[in-house]
N, C-alpha and C. Protein backbone atom coordinates (compact mmCIF):
# COMPACT_ATOMS: atom_id res chain seq x y z
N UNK A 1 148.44 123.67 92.07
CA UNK A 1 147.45 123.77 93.12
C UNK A 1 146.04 123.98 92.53
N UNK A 2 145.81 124.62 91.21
CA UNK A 2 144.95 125.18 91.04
C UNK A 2 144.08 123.58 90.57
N UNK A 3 144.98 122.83 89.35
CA UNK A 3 144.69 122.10 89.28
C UNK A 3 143.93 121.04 90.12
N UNK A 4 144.16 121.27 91.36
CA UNK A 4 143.81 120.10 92.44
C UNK A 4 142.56 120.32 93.00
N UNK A 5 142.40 121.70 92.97
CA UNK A 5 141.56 122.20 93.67
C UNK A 5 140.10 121.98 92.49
N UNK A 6 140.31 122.07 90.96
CA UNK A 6 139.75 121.58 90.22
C UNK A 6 139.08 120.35 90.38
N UNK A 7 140.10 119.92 90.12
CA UNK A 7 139.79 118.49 90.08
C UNK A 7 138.68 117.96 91.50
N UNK A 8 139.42 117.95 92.95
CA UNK A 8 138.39 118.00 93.56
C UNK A 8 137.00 118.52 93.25
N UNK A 9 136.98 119.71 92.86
CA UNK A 9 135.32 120.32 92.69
C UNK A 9 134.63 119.36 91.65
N UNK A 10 135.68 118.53 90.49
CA UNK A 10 134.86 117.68 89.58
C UNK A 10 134.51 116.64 90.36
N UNK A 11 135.35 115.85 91.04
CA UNK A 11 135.50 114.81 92.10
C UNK A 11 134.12 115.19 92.99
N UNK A 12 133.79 116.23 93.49
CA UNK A 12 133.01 116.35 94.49
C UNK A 12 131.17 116.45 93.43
N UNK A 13 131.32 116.80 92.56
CA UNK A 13 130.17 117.16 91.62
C UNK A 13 130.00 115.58 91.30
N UNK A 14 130.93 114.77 90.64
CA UNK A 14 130.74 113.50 90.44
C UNK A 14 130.02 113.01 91.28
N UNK A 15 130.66 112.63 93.05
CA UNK A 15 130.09 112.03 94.07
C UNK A 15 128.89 112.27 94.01
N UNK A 16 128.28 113.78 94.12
CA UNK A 16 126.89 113.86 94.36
C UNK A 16 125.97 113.62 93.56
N UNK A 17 126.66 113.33 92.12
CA UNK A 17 125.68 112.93 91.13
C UNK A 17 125.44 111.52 91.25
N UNK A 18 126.30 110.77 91.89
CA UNK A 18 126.40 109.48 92.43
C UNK A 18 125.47 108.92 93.74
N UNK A 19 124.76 110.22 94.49
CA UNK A 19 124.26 109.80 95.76
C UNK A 19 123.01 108.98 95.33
N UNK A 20 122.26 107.74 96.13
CA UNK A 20 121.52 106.90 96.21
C UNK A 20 120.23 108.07 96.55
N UNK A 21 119.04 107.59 95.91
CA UNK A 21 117.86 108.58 96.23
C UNK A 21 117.11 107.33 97.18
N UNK A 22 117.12 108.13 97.75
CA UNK A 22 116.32 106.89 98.94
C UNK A 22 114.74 106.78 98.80
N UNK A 23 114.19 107.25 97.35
CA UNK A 23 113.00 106.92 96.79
C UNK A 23 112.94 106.04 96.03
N UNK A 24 113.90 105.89 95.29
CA UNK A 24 114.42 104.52 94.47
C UNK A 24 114.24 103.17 95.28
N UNK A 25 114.61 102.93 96.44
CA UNK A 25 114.72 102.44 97.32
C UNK A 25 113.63 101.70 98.19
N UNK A 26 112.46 102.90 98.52
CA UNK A 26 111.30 103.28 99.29
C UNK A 26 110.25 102.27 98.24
N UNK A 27 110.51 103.43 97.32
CA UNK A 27 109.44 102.62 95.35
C UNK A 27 109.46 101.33 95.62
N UNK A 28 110.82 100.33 95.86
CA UNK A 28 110.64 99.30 95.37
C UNK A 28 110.30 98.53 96.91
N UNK A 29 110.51 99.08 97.64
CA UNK A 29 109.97 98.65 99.29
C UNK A 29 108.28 98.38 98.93
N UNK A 30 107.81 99.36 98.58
CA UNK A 30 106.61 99.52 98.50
C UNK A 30 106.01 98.46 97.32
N UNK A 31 106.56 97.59 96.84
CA UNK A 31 105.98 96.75 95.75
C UNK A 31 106.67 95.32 96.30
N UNK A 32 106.76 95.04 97.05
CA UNK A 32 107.49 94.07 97.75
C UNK A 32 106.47 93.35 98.23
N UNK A 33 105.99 91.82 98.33
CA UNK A 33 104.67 91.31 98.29
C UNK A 33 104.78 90.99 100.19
N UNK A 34 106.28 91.20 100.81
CA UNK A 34 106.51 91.05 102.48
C UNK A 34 105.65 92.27 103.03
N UNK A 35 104.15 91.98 103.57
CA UNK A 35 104.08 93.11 104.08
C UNK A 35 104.76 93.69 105.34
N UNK A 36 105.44 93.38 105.95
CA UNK A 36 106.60 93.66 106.67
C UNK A 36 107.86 94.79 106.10
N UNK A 37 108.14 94.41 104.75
CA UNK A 37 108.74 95.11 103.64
C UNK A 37 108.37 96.45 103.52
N UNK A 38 107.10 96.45 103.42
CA UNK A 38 105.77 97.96 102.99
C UNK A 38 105.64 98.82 104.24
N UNK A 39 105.56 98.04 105.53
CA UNK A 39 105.23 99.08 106.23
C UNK A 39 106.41 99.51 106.72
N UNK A 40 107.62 98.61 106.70
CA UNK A 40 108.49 99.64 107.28
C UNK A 40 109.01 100.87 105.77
N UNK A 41 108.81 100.74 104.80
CA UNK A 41 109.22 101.60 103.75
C UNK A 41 107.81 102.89 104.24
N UNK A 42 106.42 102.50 104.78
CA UNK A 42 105.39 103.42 105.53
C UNK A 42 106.15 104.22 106.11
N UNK A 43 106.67 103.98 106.97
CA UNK A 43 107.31 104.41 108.48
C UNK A 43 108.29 105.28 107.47
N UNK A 44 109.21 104.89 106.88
CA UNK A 44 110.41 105.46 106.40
C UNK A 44 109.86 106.99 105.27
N UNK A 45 108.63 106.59 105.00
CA UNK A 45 108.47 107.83 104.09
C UNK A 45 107.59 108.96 105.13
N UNK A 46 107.61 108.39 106.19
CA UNK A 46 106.81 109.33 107.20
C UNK A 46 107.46 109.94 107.71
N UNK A 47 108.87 109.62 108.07
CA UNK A 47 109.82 110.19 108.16
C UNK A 47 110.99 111.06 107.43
N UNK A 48 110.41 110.93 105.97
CA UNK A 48 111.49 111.17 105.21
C UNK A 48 111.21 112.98 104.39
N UNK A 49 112.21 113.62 105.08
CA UNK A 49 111.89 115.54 104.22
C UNK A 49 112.07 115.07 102.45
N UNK A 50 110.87 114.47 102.19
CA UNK A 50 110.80 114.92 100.49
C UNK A 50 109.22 114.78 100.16
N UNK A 51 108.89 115.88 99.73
CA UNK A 51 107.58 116.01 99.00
C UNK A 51 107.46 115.01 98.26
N UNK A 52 108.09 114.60 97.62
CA UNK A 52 107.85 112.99 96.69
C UNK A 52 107.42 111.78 98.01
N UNK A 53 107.52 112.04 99.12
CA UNK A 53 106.88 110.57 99.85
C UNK A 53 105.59 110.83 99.78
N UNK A 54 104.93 112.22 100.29
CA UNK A 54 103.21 112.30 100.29
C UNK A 54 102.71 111.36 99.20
N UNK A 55 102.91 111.68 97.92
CA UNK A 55 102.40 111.17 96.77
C UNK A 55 102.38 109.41 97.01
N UNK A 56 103.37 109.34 97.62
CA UNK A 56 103.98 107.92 97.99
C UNK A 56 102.87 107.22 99.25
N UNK A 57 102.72 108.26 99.73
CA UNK A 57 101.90 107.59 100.60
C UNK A 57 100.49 107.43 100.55
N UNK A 58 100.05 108.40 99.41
CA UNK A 58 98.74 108.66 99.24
C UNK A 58 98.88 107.25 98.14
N UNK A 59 99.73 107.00 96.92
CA UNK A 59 99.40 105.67 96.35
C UNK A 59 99.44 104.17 97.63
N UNK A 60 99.88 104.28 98.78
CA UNK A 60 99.61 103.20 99.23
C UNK A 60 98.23 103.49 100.15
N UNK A 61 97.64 104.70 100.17
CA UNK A 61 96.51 104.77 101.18
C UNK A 61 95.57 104.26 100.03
N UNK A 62 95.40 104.31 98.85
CA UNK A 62 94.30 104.24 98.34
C UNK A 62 94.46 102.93 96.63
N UNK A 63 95.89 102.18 97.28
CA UNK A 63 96.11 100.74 96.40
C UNK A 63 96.23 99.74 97.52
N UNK A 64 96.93 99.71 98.65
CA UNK A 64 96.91 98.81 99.62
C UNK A 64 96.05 99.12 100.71
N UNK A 65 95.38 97.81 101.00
CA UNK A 65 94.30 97.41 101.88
C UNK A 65 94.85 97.21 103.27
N UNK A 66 96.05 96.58 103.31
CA UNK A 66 96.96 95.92 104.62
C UNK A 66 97.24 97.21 105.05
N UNK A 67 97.54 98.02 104.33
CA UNK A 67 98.52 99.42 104.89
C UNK A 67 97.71 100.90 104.70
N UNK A 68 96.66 100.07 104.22
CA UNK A 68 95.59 101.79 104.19
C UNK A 68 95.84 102.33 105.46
N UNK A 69 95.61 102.02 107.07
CA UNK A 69 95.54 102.74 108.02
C UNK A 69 96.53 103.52 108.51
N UNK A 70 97.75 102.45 108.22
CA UNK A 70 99.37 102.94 108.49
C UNK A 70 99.50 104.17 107.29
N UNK A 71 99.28 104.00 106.19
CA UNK A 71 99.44 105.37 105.28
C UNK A 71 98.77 106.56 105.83
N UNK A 72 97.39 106.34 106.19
CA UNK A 72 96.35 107.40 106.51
C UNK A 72 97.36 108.19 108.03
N UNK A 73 97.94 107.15 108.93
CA UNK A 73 98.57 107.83 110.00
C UNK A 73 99.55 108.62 109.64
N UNK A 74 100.57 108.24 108.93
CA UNK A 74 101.62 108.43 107.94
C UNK A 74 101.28 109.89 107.50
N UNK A 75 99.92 109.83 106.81
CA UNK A 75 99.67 111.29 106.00
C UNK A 75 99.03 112.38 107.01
N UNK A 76 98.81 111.82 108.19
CA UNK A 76 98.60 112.69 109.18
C UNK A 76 99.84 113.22 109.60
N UNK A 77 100.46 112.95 110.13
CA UNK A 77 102.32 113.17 110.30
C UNK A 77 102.69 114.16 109.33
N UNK A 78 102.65 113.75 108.45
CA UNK A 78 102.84 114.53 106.50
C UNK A 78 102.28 115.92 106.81
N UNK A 79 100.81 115.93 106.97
CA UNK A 79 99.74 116.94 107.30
C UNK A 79 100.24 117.96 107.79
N UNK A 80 100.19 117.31 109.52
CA UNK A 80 100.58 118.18 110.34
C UNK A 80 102.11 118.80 110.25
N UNK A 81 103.09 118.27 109.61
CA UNK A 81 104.31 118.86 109.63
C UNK A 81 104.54 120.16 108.67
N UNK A 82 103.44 120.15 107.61
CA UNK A 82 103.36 121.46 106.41
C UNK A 82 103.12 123.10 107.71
N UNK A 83 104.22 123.70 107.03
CA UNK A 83 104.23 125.09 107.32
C UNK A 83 103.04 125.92 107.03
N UNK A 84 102.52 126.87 108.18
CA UNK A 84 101.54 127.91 107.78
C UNK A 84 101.49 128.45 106.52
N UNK A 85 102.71 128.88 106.80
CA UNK A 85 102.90 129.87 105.37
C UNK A 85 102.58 129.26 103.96
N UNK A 86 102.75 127.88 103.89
CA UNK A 86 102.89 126.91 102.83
C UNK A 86 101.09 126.52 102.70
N UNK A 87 100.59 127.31 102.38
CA UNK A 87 99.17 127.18 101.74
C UNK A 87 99.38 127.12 100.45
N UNK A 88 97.93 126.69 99.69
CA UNK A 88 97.07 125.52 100.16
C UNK A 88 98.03 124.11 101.22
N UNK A 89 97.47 123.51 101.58
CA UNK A 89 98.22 122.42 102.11
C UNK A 89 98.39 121.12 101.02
N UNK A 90 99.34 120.93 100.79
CA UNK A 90 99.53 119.83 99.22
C UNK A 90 99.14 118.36 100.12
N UNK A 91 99.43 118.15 101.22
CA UNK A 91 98.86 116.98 102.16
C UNK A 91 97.53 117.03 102.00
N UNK A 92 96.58 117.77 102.45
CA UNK A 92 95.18 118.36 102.45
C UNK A 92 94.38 118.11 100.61
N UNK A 93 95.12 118.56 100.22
CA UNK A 93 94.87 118.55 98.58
C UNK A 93 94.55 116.99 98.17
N UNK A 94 96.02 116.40 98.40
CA UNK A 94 95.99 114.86 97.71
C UNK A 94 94.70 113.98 98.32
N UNK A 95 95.36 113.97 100.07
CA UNK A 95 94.52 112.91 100.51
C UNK A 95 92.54 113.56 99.97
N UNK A 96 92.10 114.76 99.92
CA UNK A 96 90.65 115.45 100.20
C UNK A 96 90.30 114.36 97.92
N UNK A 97 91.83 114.44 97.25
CA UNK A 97 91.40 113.64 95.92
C UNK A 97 90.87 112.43 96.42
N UNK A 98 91.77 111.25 97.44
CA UNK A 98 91.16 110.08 97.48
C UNK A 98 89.83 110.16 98.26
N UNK A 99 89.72 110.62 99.29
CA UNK A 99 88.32 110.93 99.27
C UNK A 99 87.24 111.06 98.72
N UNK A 100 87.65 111.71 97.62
CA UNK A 100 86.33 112.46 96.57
C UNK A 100 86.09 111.20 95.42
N UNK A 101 86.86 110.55 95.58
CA UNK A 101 86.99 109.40 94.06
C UNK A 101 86.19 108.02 94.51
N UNK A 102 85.12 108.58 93.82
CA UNK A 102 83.52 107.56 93.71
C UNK A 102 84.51 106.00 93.25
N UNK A 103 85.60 105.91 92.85
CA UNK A 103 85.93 104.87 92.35
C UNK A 103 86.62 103.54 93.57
N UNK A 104 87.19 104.34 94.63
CA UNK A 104 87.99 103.62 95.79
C UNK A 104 86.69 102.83 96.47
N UNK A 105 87.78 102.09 97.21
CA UNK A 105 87.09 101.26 98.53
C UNK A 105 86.23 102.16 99.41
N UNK A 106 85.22 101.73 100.09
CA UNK A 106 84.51 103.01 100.93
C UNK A 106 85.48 102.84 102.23
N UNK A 107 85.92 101.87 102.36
CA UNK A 107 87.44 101.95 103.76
C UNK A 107 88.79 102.98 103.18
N UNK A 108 88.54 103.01 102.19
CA UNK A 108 89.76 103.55 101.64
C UNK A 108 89.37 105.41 101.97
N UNK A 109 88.21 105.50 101.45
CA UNK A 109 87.78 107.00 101.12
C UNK A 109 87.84 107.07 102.88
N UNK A 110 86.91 106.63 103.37
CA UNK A 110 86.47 107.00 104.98
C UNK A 110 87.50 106.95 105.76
N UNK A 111 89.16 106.22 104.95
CA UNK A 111 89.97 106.40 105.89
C UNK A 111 90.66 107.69 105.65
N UNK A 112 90.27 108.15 104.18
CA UNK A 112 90.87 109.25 104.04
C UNK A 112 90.55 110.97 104.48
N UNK A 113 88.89 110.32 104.85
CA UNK A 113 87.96 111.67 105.65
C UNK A 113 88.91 111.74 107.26
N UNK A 114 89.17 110.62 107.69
CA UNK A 114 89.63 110.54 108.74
C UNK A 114 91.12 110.68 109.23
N UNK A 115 91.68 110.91 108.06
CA UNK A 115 93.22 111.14 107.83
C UNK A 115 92.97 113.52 107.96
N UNK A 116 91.70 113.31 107.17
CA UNK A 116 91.47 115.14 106.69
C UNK A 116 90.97 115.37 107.97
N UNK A 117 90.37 114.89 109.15
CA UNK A 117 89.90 115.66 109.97
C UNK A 117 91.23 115.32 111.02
N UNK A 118 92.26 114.43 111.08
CA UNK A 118 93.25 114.56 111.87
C UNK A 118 94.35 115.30 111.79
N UNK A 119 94.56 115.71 110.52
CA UNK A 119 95.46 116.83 109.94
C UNK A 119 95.23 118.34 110.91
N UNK A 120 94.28 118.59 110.95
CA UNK A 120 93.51 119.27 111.75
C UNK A 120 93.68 120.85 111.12
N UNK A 121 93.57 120.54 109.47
CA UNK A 121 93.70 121.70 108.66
C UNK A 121 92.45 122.25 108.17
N UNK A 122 91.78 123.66 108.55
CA UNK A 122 90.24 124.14 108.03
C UNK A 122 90.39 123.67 106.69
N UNK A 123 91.42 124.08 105.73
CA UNK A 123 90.93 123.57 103.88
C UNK A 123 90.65 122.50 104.26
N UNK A 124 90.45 121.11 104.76
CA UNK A 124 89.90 120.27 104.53
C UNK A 124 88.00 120.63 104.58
N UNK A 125 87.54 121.80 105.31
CA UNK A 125 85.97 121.50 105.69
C UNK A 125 85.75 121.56 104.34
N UNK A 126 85.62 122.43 103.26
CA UNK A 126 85.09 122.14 101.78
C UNK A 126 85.09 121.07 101.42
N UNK A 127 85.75 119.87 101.32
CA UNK A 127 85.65 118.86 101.09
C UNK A 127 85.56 117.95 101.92
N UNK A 128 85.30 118.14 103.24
CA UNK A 128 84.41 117.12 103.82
C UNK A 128 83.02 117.38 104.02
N UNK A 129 82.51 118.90 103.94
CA UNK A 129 81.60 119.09 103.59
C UNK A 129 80.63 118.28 102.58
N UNK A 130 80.99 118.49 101.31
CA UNK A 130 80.66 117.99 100.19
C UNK A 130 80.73 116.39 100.04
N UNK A 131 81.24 115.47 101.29
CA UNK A 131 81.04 114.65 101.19
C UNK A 131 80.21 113.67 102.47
N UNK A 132 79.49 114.51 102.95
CA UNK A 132 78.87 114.27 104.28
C UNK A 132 77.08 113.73 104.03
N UNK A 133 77.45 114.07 102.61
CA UNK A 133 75.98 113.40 101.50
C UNK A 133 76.28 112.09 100.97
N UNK A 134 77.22 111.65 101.07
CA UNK A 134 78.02 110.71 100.25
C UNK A 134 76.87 109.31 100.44
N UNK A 135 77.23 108.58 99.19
CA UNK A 135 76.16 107.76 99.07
C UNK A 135 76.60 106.70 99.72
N UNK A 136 77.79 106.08 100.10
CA UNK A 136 78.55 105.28 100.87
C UNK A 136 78.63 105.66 102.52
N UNK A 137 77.60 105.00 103.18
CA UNK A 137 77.55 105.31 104.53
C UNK A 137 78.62 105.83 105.46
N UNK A 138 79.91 104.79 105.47
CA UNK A 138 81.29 105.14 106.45
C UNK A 138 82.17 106.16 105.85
N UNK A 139 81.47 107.16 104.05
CA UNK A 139 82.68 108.03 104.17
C UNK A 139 81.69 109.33 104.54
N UNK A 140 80.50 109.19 104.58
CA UNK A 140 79.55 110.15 105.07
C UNK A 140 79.89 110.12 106.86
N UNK A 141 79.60 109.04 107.52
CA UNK A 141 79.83 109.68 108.92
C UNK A 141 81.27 110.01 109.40
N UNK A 142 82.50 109.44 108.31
CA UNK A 142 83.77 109.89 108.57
C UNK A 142 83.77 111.51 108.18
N UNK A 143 83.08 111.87 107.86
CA UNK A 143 83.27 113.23 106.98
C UNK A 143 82.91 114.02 108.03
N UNK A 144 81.70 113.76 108.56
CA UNK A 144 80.67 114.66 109.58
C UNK A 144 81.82 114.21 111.15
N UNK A 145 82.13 113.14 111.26
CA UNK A 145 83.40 113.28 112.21
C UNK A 145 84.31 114.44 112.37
N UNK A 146 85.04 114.05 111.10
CA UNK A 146 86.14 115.11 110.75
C UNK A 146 86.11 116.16 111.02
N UNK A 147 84.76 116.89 110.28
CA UNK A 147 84.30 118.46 110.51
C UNK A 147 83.94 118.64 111.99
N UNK A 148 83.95 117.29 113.19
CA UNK A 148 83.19 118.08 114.24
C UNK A 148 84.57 118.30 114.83
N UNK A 149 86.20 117.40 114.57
CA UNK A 149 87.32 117.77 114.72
C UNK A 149 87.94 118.83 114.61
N UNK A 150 87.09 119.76 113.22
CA UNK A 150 87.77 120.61 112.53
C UNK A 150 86.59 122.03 113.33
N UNK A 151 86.04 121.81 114.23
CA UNK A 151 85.52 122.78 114.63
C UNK A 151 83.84 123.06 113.88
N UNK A 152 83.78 122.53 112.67
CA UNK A 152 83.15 123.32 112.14
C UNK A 152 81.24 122.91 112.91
N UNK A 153 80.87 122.49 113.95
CA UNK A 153 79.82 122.03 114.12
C UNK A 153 80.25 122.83 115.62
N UNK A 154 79.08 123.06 116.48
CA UNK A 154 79.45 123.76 117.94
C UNK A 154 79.90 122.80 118.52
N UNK A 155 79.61 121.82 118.61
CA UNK A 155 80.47 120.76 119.48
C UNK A 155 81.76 119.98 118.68
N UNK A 156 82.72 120.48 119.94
CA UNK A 156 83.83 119.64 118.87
C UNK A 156 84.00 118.52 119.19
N UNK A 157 85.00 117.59 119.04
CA UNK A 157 85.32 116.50 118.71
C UNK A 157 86.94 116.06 118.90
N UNK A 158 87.65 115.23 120.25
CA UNK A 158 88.58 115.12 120.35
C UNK A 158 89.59 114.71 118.86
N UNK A 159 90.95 115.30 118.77
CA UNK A 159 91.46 114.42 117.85
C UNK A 159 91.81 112.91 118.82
N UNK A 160 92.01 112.07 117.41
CA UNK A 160 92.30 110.13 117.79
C UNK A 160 94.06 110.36 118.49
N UNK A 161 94.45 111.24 117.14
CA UNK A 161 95.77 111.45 117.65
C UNK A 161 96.12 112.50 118.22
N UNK A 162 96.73 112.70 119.67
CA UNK A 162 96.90 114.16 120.22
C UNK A 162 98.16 115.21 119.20
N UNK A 163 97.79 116.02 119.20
CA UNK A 163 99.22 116.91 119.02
C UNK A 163 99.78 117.06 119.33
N UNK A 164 100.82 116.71 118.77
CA UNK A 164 102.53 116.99 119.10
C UNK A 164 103.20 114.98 119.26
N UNK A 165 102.05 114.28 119.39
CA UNK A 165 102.54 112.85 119.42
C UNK A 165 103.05 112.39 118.25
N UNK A 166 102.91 113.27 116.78
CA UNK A 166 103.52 112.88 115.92
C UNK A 166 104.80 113.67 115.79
N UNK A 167 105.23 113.92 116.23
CA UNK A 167 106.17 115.06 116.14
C UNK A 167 107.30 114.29 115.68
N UNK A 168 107.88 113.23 116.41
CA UNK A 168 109.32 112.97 116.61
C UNK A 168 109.28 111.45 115.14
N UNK A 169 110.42 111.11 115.00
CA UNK A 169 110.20 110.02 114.07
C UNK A 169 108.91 109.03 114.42
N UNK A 170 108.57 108.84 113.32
CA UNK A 170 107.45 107.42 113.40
C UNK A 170 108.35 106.10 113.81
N UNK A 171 108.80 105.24 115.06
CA UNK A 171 108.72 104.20 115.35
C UNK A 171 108.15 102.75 115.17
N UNK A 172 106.97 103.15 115.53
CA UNK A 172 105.78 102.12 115.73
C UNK A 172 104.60 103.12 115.44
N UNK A 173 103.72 102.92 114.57
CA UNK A 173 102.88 103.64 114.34
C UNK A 173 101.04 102.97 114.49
N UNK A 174 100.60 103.80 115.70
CA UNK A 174 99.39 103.63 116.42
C UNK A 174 98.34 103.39 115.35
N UNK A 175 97.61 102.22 115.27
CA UNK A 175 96.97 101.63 114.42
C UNK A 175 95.05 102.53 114.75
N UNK A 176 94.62 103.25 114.22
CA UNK A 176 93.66 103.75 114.13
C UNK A 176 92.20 102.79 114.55
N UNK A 177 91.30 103.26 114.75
CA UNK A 177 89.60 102.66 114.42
C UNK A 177 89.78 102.17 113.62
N UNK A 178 89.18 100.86 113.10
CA UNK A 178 88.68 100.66 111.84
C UNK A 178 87.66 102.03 111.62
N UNK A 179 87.50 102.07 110.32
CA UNK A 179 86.18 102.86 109.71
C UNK A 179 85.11 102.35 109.09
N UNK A 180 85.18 101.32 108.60
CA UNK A 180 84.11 100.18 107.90
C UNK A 180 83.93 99.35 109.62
N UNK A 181 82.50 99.33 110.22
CA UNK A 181 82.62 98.46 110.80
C UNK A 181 82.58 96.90 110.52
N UNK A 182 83.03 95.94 110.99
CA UNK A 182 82.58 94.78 110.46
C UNK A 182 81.53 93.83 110.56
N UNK A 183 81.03 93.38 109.72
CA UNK A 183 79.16 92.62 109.05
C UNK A 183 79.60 91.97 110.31
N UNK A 184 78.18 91.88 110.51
CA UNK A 184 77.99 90.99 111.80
C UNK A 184 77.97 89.25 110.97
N UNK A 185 78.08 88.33 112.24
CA UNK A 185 78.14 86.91 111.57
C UNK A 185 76.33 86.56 111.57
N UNK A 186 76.44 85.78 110.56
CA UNK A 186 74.99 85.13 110.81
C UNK A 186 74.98 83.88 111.08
């Protein structure tokens, strides 16, 4: 008996060393040239309990152009789901990096001011603060947005997305403002 009971526990240690990581999976979703492919692997990491998707989602908010907005919603979801207790906010942290990086798209950064003021977390005002000077027009008025979201101006500022609408799985995920408006034709 004893034997069996062994053996199962190796049997059962095996299996789980065997389970599929559904980031393995997600990774290669996300490099898939179908954008159809990408956003539903979006959706799936918006939904998915592992700190390894944020990261995941912050590389598609600030490498893909098609899916910048869907990530930015994505990392709002992310945002808002971090526990009080769980300060600093590691959501708050990543996306407030693409923001700050003189090197991105100015759609990319301004979508990411606009991802920090929908989170609807105060650590974001320091760094939207500091970027409300910004030499790139749309991540300067995304910034001064954000903060009027985040309270920090006397007049506030509805959130885009209400609270509690992200709550339940991401489905279909509500496509934001643009933030770059677009050049007029001549």
């Amino acid at each position: 008996m004893r034997v069996l009971s062994g053996l199962a526990i190796i049997l059962a240690a095996v299996m789980a060393g065997c389970a599929v990581d559904p980031m393995d999976k997600l990774s290669q979703d996300l490099d898939s040239e179908d954008v159809t492919v990408r956003q539903q692997a979006v959706l799936a990491l918006a939904n998915l309990k592992d700190d390894r998707a944020v990261d995941a989602l912050v590389d598609v908010l600030q490498g893909d152009e098609e899916l910048c907005d869907i990530a930015g919603v994505a990392l709002v979801k992310k945002g808002r789901e971090v526990p009080e207790k769980k300060k600093p906010n590691p959501v708050v942290e990543a996306v407030g990096r693409v923001a700050g990086n003189t090197h991105l798209l100015e759609k990319t950064r301004a979508r990411a001011c606009w991802t920090l003021g929908e989170i609807g977390d105060r650590e974001a005002v320091p760094i939207l603060k500091g970027l409300t000077a910004d030499a790139m027009p749309a991540v300067a008025e995304q910034a001064k947005i954000a903060l009027e979201k985040l309270g920090y101006y006397t007049q506030g500022r509805a959130y885009d997305i209400a609270w509690g609408e992200l709550a339940h799985e991401l489905l279909i995920i509500k496509e934001p403002e643009p933030v770059v408006k677009p050049a007029a034709k001549k």
